[in-house]
N, C-alpha and C. Protein backbone atom coordinates (compact mmCIF):
# COMPACT_ATOMS: atom_id res chain seq x y z
N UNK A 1 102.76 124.25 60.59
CA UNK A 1 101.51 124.42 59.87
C UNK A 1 101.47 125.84 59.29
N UNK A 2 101.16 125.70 58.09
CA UNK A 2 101.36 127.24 57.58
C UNK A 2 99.52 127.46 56.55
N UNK A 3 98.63 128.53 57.73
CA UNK A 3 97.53 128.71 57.20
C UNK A 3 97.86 129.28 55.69
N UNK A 4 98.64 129.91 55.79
CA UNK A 4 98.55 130.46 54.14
C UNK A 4 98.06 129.35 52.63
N UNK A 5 98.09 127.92 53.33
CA UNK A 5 98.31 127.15 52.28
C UNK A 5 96.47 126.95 52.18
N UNK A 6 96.10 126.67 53.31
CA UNK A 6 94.88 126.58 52.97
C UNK A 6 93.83 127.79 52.80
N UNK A 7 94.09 129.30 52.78
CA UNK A 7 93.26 129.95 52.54
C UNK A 7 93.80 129.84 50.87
N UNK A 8 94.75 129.68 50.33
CA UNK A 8 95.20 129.92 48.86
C UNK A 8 94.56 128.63 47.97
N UNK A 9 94.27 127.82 49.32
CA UNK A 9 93.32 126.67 48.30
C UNK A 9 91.90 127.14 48.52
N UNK A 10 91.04 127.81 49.75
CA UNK A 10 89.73 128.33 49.28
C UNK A 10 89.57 129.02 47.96
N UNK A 11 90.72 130.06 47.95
CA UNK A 11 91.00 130.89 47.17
C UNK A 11 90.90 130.35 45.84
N UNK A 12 91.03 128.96 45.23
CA UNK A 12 91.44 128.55 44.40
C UNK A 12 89.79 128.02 43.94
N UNK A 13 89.18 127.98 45.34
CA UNK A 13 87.95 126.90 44.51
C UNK A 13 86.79 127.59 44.58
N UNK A 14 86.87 128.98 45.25
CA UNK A 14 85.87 130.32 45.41
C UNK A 14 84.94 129.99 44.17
N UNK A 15 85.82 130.79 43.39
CA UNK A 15 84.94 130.88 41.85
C UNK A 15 84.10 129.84 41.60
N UNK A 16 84.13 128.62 41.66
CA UNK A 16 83.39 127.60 41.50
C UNK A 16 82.02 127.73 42.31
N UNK A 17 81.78 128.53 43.26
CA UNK A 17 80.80 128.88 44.15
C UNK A 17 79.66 129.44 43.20
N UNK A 18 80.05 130.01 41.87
CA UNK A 18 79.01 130.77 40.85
C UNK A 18 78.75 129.79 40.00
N UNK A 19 78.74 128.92 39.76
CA UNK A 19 78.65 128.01 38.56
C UNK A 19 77.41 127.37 39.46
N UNK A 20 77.07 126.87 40.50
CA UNK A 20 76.16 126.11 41.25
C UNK A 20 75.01 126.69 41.38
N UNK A 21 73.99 125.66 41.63
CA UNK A 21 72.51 125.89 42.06
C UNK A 21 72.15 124.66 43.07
N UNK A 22 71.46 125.31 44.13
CA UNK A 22 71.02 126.95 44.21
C UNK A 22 71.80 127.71 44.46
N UNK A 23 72.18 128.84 44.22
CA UNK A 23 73.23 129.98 44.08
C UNK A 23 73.05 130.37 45.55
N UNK A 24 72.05 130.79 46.41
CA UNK A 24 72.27 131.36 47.25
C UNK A 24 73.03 130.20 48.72
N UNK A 25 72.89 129.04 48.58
CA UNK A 25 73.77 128.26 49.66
C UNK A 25 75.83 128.13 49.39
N UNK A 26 75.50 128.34 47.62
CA UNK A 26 76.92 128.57 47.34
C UNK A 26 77.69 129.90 47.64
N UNK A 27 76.91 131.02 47.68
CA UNK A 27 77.27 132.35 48.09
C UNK A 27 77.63 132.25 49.10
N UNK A 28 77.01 131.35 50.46
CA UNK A 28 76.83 131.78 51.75
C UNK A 28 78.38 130.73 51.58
N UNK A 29 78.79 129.60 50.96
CA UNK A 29 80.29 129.38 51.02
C UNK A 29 81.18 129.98 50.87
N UNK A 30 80.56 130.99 49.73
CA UNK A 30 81.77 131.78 49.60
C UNK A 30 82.35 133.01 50.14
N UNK A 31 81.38 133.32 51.11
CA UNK A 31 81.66 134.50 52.14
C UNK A 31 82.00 134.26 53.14
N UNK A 32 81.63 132.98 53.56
CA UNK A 32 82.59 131.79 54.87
C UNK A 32 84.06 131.79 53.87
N UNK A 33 84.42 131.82 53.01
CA UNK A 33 85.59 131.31 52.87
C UNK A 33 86.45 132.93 52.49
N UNK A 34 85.48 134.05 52.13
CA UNK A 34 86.34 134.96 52.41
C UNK A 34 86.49 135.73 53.78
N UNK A 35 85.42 135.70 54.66
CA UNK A 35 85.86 135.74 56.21
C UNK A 35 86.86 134.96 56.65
N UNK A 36 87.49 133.46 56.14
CA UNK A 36 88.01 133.33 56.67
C UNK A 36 89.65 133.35 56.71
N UNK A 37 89.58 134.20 54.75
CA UNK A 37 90.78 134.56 54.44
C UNK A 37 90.76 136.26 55.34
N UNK A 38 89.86 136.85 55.79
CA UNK A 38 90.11 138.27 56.59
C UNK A 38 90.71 137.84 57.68
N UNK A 39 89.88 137.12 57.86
CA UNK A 39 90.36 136.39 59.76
C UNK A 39 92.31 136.07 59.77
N UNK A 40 92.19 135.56 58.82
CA UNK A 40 93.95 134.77 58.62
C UNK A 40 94.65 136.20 58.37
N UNK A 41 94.18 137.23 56.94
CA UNK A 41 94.73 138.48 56.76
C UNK A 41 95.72 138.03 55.78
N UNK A 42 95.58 136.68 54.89
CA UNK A 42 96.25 136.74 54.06
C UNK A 42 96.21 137.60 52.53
N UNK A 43 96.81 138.51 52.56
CA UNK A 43 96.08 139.55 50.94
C UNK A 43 96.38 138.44 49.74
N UNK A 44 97.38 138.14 49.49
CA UNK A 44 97.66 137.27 48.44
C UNK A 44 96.33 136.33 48.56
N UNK A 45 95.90 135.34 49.31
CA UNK A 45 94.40 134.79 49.20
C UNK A 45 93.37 135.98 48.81
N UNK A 46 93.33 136.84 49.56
CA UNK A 46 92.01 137.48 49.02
C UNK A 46 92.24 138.45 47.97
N UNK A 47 93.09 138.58 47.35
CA UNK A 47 93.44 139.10 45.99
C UNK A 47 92.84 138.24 45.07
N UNK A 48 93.59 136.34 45.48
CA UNK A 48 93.26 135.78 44.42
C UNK A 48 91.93 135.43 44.48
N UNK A 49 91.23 135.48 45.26
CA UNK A 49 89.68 135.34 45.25
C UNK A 49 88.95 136.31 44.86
N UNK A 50 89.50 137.74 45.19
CA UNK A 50 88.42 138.67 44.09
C UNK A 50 89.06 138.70 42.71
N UNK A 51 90.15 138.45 42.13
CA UNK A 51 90.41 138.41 40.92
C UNK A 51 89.88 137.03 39.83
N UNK A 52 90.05 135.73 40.56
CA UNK A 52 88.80 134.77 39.99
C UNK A 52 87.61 135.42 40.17
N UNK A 53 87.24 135.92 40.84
CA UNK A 53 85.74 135.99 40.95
C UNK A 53 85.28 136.84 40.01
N UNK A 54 86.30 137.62 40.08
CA UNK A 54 85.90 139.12 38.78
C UNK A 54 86.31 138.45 37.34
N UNK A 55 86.86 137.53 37.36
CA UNK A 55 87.06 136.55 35.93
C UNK A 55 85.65 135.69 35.79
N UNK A 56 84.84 135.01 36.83
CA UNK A 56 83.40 134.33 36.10
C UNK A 56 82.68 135.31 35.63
N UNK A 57 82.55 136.26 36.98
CA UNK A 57 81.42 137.33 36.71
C UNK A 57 81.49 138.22 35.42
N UNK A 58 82.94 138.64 35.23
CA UNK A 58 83.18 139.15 33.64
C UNK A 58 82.73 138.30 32.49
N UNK A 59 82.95 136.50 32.17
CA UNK A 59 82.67 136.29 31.31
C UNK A 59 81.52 136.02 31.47
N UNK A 60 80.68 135.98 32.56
CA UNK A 60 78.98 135.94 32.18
C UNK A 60 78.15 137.03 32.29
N UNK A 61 78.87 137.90 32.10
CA UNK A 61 78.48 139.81 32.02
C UNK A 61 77.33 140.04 33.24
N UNK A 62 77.81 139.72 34.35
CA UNK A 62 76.89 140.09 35.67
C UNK A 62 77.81 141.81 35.86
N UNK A 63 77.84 142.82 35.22
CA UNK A 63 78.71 143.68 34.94
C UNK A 63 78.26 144.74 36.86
N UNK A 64 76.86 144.57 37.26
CA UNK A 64 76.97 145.41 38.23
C UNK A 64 77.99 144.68 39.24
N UNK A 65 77.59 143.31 39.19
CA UNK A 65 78.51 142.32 40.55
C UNK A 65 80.31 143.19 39.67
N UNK A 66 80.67 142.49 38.87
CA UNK A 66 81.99 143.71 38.65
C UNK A 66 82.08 144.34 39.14
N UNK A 67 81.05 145.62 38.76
CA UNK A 67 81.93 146.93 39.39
C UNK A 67 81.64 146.37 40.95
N UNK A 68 80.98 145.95 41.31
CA UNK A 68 81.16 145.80 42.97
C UNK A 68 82.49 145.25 43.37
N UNK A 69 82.81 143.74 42.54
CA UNK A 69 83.69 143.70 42.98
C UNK A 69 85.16 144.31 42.49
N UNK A 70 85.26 145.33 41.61
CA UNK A 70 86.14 145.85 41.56
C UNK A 70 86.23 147.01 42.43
N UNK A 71 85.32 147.41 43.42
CA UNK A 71 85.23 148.37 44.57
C UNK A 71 85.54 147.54 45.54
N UNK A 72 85.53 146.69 45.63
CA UNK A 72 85.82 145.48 46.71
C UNK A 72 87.24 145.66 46.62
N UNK A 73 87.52 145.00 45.67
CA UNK A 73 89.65 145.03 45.17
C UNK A 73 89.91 146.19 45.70
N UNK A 74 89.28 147.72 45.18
CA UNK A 74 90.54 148.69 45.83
C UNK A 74 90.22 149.25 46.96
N UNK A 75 88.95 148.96 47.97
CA UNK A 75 88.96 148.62 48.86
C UNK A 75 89.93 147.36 50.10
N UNK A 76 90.05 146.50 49.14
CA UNK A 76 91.02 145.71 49.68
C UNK A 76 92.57 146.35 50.04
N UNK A 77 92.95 146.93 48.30
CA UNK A 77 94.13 147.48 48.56
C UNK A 77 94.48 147.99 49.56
N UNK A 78 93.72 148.64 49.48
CA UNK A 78 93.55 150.18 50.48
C UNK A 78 93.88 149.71 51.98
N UNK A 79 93.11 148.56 52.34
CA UNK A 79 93.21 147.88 53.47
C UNK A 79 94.52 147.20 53.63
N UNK A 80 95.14 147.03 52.42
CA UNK A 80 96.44 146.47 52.65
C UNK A 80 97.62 147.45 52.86
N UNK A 81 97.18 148.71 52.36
CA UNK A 81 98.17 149.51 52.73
C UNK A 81 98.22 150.16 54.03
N UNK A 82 96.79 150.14 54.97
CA UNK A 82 96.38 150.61 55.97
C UNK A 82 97.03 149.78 56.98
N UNK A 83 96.58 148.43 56.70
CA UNK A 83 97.12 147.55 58.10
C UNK A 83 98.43 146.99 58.11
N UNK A 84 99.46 147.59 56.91
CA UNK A 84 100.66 147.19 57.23
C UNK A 84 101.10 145.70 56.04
N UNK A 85 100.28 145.34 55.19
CA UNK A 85 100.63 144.14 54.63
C UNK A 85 101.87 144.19 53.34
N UNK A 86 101.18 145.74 52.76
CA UNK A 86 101.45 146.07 51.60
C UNK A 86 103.07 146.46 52.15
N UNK A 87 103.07 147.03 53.54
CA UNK A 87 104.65 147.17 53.39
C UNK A 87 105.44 146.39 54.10
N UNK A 88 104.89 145.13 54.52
CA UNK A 88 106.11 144.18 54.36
C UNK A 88 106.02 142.89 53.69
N UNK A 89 105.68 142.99 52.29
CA UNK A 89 105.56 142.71 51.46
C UNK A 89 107.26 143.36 50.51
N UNK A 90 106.86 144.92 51.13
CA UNK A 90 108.18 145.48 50.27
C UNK A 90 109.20 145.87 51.26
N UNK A 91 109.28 145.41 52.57
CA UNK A 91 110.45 144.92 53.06
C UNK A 91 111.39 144.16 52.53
N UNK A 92 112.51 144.65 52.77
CA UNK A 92 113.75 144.07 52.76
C UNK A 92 114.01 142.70 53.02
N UNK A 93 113.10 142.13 54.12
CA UNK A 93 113.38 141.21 54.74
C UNK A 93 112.22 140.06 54.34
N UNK A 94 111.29 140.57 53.59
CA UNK A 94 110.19 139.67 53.34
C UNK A 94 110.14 139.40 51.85
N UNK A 95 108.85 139.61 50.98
CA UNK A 95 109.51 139.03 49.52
C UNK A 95 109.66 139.87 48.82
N UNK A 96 109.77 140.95 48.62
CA UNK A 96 110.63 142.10 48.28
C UNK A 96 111.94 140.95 48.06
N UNK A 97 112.84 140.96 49.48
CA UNK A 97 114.18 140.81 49.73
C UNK A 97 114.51 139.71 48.71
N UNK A 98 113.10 138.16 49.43
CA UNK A 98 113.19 137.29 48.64
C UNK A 98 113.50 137.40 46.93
N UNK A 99 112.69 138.11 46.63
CA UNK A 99 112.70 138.04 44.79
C UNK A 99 113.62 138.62 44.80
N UNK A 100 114.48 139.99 45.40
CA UNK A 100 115.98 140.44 44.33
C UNK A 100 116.90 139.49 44.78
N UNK A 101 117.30 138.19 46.21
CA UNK A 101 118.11 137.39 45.90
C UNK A 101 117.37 136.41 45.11
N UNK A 102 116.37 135.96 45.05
CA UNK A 102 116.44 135.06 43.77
C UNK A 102 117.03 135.60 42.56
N UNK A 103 116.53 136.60 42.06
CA UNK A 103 117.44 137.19 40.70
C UNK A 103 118.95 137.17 40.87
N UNK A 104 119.53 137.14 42.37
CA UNK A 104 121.04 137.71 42.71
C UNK A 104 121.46 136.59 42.03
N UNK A 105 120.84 134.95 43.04
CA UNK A 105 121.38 133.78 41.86
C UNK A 105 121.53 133.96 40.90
N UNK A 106 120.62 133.75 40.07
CA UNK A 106 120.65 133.58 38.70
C UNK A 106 121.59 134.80 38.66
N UNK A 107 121.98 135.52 38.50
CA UNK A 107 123.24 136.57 38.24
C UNK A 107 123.92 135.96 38.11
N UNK A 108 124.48 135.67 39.20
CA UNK A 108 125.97 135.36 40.28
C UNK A 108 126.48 133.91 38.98
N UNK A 109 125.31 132.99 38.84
CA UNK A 109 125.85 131.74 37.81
C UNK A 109 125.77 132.44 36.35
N UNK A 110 125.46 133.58 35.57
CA UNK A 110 125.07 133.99 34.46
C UNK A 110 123.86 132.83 34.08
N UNK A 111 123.02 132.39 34.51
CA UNK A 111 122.44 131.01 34.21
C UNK A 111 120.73 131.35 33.88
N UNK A 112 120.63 133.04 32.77
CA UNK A 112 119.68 133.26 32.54
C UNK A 112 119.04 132.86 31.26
N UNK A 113 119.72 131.92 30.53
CA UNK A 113 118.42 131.30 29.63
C UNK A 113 118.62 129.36 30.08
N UNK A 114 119.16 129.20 30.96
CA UNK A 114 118.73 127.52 30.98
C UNK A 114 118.72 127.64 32.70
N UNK A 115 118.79 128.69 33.33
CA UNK A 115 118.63 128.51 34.65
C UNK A 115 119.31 127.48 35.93
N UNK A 116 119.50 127.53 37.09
CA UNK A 116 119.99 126.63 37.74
C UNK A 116 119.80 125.04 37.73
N UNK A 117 118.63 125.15 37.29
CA UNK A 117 118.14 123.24 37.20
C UNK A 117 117.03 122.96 38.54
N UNK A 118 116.16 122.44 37.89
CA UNK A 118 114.87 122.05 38.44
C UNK A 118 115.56 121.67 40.14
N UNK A 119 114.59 122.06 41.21
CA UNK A 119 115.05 122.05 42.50
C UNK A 119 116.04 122.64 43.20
N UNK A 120 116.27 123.85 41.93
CA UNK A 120 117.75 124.29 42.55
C UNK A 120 117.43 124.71 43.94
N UNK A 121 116.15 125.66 44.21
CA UNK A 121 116.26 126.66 45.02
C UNK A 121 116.03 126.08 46.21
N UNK A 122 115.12 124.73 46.67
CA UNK A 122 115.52 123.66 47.68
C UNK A 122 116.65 123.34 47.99
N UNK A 123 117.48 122.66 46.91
CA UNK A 123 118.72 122.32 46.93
C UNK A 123 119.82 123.64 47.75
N UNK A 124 119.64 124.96 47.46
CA UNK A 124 119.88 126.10 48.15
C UNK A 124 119.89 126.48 49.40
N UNK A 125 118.62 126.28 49.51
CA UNK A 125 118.06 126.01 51.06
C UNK A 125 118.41 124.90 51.86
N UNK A 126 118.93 123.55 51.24
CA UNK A 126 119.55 122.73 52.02
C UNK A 126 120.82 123.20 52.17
N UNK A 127 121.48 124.08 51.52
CA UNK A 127 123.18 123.96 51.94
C UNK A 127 123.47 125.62 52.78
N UNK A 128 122.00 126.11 53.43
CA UNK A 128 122.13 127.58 53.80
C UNK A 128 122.55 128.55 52.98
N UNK A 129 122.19 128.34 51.56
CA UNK A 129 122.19 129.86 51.01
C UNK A 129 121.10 130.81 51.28
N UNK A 130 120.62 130.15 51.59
CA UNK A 130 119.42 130.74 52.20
C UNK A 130 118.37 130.14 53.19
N UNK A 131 117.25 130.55 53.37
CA UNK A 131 116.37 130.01 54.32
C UNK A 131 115.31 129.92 54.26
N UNK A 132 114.74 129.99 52.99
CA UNK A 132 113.35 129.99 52.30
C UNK A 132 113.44 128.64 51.36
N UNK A 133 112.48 127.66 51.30
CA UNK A 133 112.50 126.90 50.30
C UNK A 133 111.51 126.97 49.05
N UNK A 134 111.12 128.01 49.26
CA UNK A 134 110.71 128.37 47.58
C UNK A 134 110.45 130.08 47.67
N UNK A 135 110.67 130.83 46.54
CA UNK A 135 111.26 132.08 46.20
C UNK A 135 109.82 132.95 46.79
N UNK A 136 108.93 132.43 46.94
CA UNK A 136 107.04 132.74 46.87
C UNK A 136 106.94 133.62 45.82
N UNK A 137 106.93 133.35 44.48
CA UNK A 137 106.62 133.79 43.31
C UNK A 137 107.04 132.70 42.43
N UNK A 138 106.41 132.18 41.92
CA UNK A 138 106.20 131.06 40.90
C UNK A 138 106.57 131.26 39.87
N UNK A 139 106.81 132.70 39.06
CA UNK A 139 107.23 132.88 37.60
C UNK A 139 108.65 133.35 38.14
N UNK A 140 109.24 133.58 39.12
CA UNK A 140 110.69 133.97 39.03
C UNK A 140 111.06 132.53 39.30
N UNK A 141 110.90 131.83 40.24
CA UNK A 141 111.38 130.28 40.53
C UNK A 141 111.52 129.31 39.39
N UNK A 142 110.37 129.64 38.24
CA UNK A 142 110.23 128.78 37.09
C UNK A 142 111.80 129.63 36.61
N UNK A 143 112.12 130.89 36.61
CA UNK A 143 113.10 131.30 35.89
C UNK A 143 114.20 131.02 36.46
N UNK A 144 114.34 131.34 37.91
CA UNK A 144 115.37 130.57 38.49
C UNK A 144 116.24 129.27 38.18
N UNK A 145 114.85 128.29 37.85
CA UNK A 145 114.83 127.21 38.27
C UNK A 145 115.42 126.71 36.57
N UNK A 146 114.70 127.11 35.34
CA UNK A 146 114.19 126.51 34.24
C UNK A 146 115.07 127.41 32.80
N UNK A 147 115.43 128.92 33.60
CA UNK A 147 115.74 130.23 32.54
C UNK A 147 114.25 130.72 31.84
N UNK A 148 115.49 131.63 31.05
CA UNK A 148 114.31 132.35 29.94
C UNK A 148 114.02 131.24 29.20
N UNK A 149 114.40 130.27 28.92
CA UNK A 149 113.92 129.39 27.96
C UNK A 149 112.63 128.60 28.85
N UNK A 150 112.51 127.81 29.59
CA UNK A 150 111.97 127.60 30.58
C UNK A 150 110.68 128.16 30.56
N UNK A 151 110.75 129.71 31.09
CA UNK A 151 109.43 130.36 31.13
C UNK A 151 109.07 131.08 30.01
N UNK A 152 109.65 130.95 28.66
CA UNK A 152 109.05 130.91 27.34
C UNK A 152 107.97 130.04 26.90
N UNK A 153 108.66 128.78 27.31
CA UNK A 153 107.76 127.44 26.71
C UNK A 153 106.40 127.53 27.75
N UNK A 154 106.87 127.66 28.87
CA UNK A 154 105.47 127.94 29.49
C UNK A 154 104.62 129.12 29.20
N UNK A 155 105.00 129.92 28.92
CA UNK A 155 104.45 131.22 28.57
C UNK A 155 103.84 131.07 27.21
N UNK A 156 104.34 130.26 26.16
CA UNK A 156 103.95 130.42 24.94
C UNK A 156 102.54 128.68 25.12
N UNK A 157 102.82 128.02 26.00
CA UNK A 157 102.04 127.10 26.25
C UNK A 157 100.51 127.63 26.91
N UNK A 158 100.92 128.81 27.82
CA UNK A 158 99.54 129.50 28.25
C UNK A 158 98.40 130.72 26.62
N UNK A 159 99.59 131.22 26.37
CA UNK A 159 98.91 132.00 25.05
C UNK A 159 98.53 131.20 24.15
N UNK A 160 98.82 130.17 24.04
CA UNK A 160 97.87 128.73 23.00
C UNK A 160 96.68 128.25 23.60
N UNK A 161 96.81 128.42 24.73
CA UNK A 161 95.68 127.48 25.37
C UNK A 161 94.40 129.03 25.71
N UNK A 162 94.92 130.33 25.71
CA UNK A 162 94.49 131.50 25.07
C UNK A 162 93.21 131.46 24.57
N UNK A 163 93.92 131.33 23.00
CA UNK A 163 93.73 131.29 22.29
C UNK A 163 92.56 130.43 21.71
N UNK A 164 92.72 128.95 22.34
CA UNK A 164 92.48 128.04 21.93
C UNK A 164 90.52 128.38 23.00
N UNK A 165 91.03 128.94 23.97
CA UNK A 165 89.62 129.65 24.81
C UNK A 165 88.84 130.22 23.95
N UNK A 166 89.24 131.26 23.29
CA UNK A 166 88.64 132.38 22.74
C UNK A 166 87.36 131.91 21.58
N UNK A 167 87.96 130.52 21.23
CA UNK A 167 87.68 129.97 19.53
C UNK A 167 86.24 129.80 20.06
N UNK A 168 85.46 129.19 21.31
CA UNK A 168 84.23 128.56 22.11
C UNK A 168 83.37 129.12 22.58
N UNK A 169 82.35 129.15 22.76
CA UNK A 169 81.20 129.92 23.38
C UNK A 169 81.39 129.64 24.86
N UNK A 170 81.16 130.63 25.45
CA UNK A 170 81.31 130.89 27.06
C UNK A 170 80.24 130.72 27.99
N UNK A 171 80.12 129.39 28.38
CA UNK A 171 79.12 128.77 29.26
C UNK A 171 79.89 128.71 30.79
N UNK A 172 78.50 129.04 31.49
CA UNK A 172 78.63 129.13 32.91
C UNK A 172 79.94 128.34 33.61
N UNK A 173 79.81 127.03 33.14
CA UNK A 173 80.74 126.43 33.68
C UNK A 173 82.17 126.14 33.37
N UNK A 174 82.38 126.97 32.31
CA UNK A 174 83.83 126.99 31.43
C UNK A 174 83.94 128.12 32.30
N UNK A 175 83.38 129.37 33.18
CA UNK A 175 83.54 130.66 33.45
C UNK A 175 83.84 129.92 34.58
N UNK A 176 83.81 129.30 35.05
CA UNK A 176 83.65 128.87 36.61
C UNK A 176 85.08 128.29 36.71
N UNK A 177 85.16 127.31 35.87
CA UNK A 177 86.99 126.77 35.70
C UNK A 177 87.80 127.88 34.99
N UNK A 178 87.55 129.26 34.22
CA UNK A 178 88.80 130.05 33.98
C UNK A 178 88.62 130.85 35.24
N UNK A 179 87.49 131.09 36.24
CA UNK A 179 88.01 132.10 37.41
C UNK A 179 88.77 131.33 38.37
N UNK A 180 88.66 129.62 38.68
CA UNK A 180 90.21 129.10 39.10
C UNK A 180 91.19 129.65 38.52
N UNK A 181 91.26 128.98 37.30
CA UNK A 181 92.59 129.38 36.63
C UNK A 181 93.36 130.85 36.93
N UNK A 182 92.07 131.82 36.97
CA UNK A 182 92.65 132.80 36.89
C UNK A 182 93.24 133.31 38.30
N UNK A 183 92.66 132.93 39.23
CA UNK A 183 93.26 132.78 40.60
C UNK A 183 94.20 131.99 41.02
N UNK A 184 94.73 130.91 40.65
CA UNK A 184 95.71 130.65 40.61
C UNK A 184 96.76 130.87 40.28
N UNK A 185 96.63 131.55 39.03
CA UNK A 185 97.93 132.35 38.00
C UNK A 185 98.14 133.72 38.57
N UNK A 186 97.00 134.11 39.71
CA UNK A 186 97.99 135.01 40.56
C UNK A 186 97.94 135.38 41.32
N UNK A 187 98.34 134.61 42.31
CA UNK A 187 98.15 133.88 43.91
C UNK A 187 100.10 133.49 43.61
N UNK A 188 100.02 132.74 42.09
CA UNK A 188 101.25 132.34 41.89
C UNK A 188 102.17 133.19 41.54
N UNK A 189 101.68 134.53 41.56
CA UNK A 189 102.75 135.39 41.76
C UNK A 189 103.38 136.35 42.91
N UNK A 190 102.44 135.81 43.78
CA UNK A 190 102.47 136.01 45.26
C UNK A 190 102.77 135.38 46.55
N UNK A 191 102.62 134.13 45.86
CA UNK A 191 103.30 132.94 46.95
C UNK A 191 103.96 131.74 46.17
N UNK A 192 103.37 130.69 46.39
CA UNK A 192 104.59 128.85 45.88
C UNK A 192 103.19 127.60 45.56
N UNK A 193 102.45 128.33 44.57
CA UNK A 193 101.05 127.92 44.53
C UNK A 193 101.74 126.34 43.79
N UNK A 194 102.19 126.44 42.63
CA UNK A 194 102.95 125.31 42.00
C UNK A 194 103.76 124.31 42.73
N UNK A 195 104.16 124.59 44.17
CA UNK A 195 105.38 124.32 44.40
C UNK A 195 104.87 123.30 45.56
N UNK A 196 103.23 123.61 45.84
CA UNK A 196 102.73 122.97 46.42
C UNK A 196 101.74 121.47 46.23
N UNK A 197 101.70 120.03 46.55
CA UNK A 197 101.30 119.68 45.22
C UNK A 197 99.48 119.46 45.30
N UNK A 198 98.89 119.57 46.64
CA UNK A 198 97.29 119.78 46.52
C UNK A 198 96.85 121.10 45.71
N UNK A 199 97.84 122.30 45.87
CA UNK A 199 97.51 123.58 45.07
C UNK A 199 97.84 123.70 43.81
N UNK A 200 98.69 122.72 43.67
CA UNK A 200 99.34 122.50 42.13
C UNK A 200 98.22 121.31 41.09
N UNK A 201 97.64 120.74 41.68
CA UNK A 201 96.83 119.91 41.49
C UNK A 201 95.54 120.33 41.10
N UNK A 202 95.28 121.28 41.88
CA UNK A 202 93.78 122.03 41.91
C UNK A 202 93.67 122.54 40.48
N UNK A 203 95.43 123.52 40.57
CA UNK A 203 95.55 124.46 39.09
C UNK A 203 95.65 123.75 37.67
N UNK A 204 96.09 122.30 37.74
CA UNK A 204 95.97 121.04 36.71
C UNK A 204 94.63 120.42 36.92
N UNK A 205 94.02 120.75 37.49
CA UNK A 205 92.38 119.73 37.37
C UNK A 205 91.68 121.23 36.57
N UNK A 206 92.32 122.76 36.75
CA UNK A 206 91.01 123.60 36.45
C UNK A 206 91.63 123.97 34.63
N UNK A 207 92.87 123.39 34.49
CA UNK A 207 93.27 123.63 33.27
C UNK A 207 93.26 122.52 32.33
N UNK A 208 92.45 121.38 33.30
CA UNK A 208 92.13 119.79 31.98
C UNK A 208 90.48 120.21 31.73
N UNK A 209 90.24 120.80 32.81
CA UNK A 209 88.28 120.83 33.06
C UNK A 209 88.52 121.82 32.00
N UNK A 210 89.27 122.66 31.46
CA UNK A 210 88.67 123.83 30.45
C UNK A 210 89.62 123.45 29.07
N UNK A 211 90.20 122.34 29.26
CA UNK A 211 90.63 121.79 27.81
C UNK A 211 89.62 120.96 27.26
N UNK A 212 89.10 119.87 28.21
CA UNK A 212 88.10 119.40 28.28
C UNK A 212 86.83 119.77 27.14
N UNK A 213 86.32 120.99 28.18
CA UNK A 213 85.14 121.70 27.72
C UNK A 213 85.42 122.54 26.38
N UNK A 214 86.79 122.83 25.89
CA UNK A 214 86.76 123.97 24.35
C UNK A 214 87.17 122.81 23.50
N UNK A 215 86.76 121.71 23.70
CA UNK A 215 87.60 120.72 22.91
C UNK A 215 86.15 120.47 22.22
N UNK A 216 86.41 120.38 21.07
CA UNK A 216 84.80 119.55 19.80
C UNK A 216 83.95 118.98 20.46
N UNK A 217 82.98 119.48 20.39
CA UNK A 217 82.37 118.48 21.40
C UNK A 217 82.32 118.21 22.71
N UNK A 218 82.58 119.04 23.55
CA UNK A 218 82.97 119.36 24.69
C UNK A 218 83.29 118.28 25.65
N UNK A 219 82.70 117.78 26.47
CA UNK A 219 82.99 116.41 27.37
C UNK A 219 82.94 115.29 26.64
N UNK A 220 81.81 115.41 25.72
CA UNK A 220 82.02 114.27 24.80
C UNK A 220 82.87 113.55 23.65
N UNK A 221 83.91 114.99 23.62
CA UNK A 221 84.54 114.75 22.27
C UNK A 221 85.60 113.52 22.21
């Protein structure tokens, strides 16, 4: 059983706590669910929960809650560098280590624009090249896994869909599905958010709910 999976899914559905009424029974969820990412001490969860959160509250200009919670974040840091997280994180042996042998692969095959092939890094882990079955960073694994070509198309698939945000007026509840989004996209650079498929699921329900809503006509179109 690995708690990390389920504080990275509170983490995922936090933000949604501001979009609701009455606001104050949704608050009181969402401070149960960040006590209970303190309690666990996962930073990657409570990163990605004050960084959605600072994504609704930004697009509905609650600007004092901001700066709070951007005193919150480097408060957090701070706490991560205090109790030891932040440095084994950049251990050798933890994902530090992890991400420069993932890159070592992809070296070792030259296999940096079409990558090893979808499942390589499982497939890896079954034959003891290692002992991790996913890299816990989601944009090196896609590269691992897919190349530079790979995490182009995805990359140029997120700056469309951008874009395609920007064109719409910014209602409560479009703010509520980009502070998922936005917690997910980087949570997933901290752990195997994709790789998982209830967390991978969450991040495809909060990226149809906001195609959904910028689309003509919004639900109705």
């Amino acid at each position: 059983v690995n708690p990390l999976l389920t504080t990275n899914f509170l983490a995922l559905i936090a933000p949604l706590c501001f979009i609701f009424k009455p606001q104050g029974r949704y608050l009181m969820y969402f401070f149960l669910f960040s006590l209970v990412m303190l309690i666990a001490g996962h930073l990657s969860s409570l990163l990605g929960l004050l960084w959605g959160t600072g994504v609704v509250l930004l697009l509905r200009r609650k600007w004092s809650w901001v700066i709070g919670g951007a005193l919150l974040l480097c408060g957090l840091v701070v706490w991560g560098g205090l109790s030891g997280h932040l440095a084994a994180w950049l251990h050798p042996s933890q994902r530090l280590g992890i991400w420069i042998h993932g890159w070592q692969a992809l070296a070792e095959q030259r296999a940096w624009w079409t990558g090893l092939g979808l499942g390589s890094v499982a497939t890896a882990t079954t034959h003891g090249y290692w002992t991790y079955g996913t890299l816990h960073n989601d944009y090196l694994q896609i590269n691992v896994e897919l190349g530079f070509l790979g995490f182009g198309l995805a990359l140029g698939s997120l700056i469309a869909f951008g874009r395609q945000l920007r064109r719409v007026p910014m209602t409560t509840v479009l703010a509520g599905w980009c502070g998922v989004l936005a917690s997910g996209l980087l949570i997933a650079a901290m752990s195997f958010l994709l790789y998982v498929a209830p967390l991978a699921l969450g991040l495809w329900i909060a990226w149809t709910a906001i195609t959904a809503l910028t689309q003509e006509g919004g639900l109705n179109a």
